[in-house]
Protein backbone atom coordinates (compact mmCIF):
# COMPACT_ATOMS: atom_id res chain seq x y z
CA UNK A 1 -12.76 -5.71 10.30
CA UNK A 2 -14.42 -2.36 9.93
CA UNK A 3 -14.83 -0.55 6.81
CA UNK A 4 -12.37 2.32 7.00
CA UNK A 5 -9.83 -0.64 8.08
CA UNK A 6 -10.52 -2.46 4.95
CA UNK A 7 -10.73 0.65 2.90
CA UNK A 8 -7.04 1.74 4.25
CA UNK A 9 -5.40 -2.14 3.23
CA UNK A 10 -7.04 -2.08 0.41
CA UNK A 11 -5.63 1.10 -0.80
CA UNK A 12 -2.08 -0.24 0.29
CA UNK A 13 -2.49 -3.59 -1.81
CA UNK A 14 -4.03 -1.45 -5.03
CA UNK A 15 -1.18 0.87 -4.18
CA UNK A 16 1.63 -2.27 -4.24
CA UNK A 17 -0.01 -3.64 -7.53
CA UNK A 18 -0.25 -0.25 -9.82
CA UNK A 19 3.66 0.63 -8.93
CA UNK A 20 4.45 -3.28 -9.84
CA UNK A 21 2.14 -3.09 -13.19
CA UNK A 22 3.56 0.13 -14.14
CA UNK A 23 7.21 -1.22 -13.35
CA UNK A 24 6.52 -4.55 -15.28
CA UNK A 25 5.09 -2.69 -18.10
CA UNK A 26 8.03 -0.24 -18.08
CA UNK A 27 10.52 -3.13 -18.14
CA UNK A 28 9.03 -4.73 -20.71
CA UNK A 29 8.99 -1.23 -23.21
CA UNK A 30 12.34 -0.61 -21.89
CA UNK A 31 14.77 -3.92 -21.85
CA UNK A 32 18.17 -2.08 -21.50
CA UNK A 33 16.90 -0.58 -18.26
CA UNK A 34 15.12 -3.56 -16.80
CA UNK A 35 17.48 -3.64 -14.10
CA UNK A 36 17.08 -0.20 -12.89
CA UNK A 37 13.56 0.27 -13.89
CA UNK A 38 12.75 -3.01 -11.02
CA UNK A 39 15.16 -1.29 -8.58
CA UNK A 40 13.03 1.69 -9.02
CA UNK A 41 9.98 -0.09 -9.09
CA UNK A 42 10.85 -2.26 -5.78
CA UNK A 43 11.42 1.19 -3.89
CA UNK A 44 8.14 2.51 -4.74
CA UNK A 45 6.45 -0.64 -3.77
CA UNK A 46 8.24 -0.18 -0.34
CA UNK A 47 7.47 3.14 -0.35
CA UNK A 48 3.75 2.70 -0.82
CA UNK A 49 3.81 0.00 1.79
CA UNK A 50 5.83 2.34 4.38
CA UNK A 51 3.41 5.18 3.79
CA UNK A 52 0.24 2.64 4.22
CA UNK A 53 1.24 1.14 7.49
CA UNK A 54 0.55 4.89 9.06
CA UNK A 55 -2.53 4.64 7.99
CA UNK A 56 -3.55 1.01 8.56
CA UNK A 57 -2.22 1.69 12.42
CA UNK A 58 -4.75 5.08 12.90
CA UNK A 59 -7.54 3.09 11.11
CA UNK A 60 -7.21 0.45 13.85
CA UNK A 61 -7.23 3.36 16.61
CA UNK A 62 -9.93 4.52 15.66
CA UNK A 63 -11.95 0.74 15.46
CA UNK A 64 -10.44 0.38 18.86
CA UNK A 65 -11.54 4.17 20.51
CA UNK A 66 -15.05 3.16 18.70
CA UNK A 67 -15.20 -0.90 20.36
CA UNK A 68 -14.13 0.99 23.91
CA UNK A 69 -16.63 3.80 23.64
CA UNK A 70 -19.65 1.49 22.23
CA UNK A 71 -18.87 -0.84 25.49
CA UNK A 72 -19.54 1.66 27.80
């Protein structure tokens, strides 16, 4: 695994965990809207994850255009 690979899933997984601390946090400030504040906080996360996998899929076309073209 290349380092602009890594960097992109790592950014996806920091991503996942800030949205779930802020969400936790929020929850526990807020305990009337604990309900809504996880619904909110479960989109995000999705969200985050959605908006990674774009990026995850170029960082592996461009590991794979760079393992064709150092074969050659």
């Amino acid at each position: 695994m290349r380092a602009r690979l890594l960097t992109e899933i790592v950014h996806v997984v920091a991503g996942v965990a800030a949205a779930w601390a802020i969400g936790s946090l929020s929850a526990w400030s807020y305990p009337l809207g604990r309900r809504d504040i996880w619904t909110v906080t479960w989109v995000a996360m999705a969200i985050v994850i959605v908006l990674g996998i774009r990026q995850v899929r170029r960082a592996m076309a461009e590991e794979r255009a760079k393992g064709l073209s150092d074969d050659r």
